[in-house]
C-alpha atoms as a PDB file:
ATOM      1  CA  UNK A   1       7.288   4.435  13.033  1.00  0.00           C
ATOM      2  CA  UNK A   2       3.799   5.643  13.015  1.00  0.00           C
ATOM      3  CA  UNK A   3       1.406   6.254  10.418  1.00  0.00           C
ATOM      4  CA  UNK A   4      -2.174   7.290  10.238  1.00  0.00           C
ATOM      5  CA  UNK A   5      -4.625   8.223   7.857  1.00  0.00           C
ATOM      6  CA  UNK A   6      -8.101   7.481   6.390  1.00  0.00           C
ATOM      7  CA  UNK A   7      -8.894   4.240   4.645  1.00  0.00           C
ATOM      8  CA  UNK A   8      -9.454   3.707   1.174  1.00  0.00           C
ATOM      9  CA  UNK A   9     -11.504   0.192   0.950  1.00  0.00           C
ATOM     10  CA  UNK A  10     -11.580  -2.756  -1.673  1.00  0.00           C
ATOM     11  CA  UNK A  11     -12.322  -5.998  -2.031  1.00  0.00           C
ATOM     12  CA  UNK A  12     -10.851  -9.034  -3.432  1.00  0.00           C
ATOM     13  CA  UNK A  13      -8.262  -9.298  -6.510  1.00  0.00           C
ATOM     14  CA  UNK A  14      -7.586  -5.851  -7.189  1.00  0.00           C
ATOM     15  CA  UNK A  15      -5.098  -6.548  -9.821  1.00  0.00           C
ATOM     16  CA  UNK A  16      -2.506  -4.336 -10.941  1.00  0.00           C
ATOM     17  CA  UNK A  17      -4.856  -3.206 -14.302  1.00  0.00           C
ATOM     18  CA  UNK A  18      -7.003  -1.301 -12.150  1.00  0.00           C
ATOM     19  CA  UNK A  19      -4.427   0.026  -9.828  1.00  0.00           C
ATOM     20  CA  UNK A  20      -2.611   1.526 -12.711  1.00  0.00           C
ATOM     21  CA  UNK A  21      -3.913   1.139 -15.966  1.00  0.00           C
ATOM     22  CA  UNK A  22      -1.762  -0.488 -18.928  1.00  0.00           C
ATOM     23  CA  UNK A  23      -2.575   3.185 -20.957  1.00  0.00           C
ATOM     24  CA  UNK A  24      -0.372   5.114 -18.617  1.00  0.00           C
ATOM     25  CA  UNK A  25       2.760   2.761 -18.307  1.00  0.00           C
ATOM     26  CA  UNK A  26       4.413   4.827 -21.219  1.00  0.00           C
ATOM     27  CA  UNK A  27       5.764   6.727 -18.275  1.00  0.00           C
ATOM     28  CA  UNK A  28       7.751   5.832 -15.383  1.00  0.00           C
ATOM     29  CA  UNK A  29       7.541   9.197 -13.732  1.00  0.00           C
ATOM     30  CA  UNK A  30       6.316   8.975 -10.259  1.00  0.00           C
ATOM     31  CA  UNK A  31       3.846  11.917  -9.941  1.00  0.00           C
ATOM     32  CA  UNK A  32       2.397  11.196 -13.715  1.00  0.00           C
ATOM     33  CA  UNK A  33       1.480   7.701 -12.248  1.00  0.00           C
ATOM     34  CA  UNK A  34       0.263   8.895  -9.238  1.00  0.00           C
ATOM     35  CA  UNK A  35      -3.148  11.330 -11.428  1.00  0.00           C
ATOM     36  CA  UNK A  36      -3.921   7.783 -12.322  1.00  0.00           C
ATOM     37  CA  UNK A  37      -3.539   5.799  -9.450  1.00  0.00           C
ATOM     38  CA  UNK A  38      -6.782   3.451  -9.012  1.00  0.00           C
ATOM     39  CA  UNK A  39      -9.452   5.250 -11.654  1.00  0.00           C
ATOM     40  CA  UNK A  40     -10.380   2.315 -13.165  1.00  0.00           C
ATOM     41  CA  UNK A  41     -11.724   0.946  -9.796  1.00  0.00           C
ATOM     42  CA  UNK A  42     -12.267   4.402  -7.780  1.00  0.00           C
ATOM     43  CA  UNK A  43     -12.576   7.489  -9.987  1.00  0.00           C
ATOM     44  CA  UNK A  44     -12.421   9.833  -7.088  1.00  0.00           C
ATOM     45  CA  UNK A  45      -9.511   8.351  -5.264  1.00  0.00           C
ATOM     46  CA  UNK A  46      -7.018  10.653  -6.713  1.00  0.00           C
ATOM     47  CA  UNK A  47      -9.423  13.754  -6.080  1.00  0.00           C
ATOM     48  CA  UNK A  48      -9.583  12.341  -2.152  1.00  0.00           C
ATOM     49  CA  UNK A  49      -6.231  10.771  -1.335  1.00  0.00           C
ATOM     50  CA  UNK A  50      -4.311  12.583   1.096  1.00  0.00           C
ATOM     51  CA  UNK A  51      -0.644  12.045   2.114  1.00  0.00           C
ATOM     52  CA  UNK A  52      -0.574   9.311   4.877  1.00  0.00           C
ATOM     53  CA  UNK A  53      -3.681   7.683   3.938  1.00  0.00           C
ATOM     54  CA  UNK A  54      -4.437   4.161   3.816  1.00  0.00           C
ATOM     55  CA  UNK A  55      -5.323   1.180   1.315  1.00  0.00           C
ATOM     56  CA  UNK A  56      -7.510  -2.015   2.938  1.00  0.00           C
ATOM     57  CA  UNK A  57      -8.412  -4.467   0.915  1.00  0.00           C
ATOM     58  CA  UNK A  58      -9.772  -8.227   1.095  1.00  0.00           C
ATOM     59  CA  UNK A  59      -7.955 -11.235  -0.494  1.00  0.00           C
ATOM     60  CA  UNK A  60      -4.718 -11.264  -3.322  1.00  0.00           C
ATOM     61  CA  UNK A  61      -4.679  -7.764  -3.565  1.00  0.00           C
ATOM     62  CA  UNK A  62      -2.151  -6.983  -6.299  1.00  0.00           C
ATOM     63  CA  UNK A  63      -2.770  -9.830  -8.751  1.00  0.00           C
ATOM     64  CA  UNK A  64      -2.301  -9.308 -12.618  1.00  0.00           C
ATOM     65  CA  UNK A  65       0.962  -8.425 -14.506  1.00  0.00           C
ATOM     66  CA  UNK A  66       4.610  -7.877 -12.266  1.00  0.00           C
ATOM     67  CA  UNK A  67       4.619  -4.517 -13.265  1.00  0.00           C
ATOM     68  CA  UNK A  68       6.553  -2.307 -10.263  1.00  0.00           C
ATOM     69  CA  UNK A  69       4.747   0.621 -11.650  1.00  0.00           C
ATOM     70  CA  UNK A  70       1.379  -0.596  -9.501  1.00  0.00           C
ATOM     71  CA  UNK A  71       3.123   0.033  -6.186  1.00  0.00           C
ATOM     72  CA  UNK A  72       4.937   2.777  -7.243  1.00  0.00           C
ATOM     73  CA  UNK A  73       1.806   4.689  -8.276  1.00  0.00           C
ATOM     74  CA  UNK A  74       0.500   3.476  -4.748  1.00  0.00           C
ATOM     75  CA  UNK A  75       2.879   5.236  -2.992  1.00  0.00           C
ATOM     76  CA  UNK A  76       3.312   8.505  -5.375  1.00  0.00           C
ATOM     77  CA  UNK A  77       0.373   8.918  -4.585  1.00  0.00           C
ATOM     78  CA  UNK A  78       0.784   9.504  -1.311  1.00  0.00           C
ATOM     79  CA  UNK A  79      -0.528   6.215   0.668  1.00  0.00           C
ATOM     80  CA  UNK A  80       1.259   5.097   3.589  1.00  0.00           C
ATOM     81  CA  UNK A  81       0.609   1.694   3.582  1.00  0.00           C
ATOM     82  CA  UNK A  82      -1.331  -1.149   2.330  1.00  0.00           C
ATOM     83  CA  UNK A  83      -3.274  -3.081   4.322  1.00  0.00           C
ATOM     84  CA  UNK A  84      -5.265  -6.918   2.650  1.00  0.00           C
ATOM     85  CA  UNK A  85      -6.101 -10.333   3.940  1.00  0.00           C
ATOM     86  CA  UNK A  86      -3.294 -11.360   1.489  1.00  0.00           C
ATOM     87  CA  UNK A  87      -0.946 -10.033  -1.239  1.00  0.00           C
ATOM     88  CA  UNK A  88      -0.252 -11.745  -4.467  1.00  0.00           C
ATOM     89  CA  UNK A  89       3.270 -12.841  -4.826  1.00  0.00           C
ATOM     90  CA  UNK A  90       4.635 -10.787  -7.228  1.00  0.00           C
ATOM     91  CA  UNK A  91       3.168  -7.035  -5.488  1.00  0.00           C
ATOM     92  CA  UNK A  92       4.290  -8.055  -1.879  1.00  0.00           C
ATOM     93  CA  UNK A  93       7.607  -8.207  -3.366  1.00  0.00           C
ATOM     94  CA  UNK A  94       7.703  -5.178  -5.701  1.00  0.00           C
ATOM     95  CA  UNK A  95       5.921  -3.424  -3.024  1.00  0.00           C
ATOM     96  CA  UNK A  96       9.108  -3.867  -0.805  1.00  0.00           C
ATOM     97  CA  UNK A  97      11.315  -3.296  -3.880  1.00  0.00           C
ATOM     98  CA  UNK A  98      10.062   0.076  -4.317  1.00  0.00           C
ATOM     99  CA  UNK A  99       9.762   0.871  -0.196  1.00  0.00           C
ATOM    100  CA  UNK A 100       5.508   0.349   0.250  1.00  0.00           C
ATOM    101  CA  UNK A 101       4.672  -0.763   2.999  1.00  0.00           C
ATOM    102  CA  UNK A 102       2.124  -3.417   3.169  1.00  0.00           C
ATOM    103  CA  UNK A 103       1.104  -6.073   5.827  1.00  0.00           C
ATOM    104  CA  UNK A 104      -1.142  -9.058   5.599  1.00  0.00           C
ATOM    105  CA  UNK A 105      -3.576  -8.884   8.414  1.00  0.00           C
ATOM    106  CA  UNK A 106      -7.513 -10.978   7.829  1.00  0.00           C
ATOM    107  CA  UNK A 107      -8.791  -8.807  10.887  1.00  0.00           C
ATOM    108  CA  UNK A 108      -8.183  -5.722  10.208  1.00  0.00           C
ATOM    109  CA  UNK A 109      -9.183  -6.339   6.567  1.00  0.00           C
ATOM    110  CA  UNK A 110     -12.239  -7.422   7.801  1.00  0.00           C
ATOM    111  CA  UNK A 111     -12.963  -4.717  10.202  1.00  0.00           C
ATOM    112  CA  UNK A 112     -11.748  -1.645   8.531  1.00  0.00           C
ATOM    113  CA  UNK A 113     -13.972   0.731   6.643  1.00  0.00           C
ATOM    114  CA  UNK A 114     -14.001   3.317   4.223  1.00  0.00           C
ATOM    115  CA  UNK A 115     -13.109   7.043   5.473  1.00  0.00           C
ATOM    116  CA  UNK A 116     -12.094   4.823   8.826  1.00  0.00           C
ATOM    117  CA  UNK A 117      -9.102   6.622  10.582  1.00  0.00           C
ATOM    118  CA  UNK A 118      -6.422   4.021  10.994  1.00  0.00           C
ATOM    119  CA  UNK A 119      -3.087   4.671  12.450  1.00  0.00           C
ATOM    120  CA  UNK A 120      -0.529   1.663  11.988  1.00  0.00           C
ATOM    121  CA  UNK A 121       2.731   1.044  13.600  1.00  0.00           C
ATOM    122  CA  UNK A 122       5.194  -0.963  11.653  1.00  0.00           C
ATOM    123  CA  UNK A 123       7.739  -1.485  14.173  1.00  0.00           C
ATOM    124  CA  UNK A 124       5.365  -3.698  16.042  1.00  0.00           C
ATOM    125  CA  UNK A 125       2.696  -4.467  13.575  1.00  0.00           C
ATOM    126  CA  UNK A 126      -0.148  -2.742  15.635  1.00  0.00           C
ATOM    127  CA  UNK A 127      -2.914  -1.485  14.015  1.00  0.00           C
ATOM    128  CA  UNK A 128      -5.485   0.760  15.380  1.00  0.00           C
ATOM    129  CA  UNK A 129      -8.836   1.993  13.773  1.00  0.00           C
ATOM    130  CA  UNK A 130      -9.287   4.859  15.769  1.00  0.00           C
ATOM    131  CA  UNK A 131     -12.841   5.020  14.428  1.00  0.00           C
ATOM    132  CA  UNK A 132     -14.008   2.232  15.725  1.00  0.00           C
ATOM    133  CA  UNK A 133     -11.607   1.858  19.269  1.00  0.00           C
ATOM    134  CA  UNK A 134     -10.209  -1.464  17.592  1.00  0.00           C
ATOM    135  CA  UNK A 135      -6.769  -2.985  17.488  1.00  0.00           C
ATOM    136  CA  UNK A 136      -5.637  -5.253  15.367  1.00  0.00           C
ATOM    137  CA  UNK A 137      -1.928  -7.269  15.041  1.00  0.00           C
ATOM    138  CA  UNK A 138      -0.154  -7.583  12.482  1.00  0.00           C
ATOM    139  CA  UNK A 139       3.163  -9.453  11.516  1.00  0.00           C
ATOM    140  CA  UNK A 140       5.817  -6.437  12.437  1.00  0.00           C
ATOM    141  CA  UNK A 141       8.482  -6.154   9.255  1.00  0.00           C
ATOM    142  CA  UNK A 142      11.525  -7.563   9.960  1.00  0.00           C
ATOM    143  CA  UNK A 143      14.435  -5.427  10.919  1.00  0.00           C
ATOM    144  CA  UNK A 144      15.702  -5.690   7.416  1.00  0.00           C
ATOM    145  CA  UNK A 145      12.777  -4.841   4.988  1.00  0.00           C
ATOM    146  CA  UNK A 146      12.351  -2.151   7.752  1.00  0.00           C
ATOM    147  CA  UNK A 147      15.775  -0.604   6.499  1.00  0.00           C
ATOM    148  CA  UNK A 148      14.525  -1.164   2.776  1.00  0.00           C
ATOM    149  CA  UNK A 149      11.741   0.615   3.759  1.00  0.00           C
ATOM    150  CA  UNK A 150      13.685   3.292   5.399  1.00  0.00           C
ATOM    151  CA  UNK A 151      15.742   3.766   2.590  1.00  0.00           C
ATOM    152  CA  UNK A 152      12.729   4.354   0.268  1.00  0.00           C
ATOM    153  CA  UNK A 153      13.396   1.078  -1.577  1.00  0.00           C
ATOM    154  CA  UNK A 154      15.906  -1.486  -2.864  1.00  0.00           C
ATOM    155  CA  UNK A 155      17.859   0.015  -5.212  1.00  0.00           C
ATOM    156  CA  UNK A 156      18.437   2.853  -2.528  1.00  0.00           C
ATOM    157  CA  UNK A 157      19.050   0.362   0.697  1.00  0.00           C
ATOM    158  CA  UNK A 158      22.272  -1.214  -2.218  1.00  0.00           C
ATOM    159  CA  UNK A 159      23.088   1.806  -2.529  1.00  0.00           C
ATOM    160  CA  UNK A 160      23.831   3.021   0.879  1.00  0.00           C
ATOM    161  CA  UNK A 161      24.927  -0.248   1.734  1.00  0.00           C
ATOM    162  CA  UNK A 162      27.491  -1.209  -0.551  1.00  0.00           C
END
């Protein structure tokens, strides 16, 4: 599966406060998280995101509270996939919990720029800055957080499964 979009940049320890602020988690509804998605960090983002886009960011991207409703704003909001040097523990799983896709690669994190076009491949973990004429490789997911994925999350993959 292919995805490409522009890139949305950060840096290191963007923690779940900034990705969705505590004032909006009266709400679990998808879109209403989504207007909020990242102000406190990028005021604009929600004024530029497009569906398919892309989020790179540095080191422990996703530290602060275990609250699911940081990747779920993520992806309401119409990013495709996440892309840091690392993940803190907690986000890489709730990102997979609620179907994000992330993946942990230093290159890439390194390399990629804001408003770069990236297109990434999660099958095989390839990712391509098609600004640039770079490639960089990932870990690919394994087959089954792929089907988590697929399924738009883990409640749905039990669900179909069981």
């Amino acid at each position: 599966m292919l995805n490409k979009g522009k890139a949305f940049k950060y840096g290191d320890n963007v923690d779940t406060d900034v990705i969705i602020p505590a004032r909006y988690l009266n709400t679990s509804d998808h879109a209403e998280l989504a207007k909020h998605c990242m102000e406190d960090i990028d005021a604009d983002f929600v004024n530029n995101v497009r569906c398919g886009d892309i989020i790179v960011a540095t080191k422990n991207f996703g530290c602060g509270s275990s609250r699911e409703h940081a990747p779920i704003a993520i992806k309401a909001s119409g990013i495709s996939c996440v892309i840091a040097s690392t993940f803190a523990r907690i986000f890489y799983r709730n990102a997979f919990n609620t179907g994000l896709p992330i993946l942990e690669c230093d290159e890439a994190a390194a390399r990629i720029e804001a408003g770069d076009e990236v297109e990434v491949n999660f099958a095989t973990g390839e990712i391509r800055n098609i600004t640039k004429n770079e490639t960089y490789q990932a870990e690919p997911f394994p087959e089954f957080i792929q089907k988590i994925i697929n399924c738009d999350g883990l409640v749905n993959y039990v669900k179909e499964n069981i």
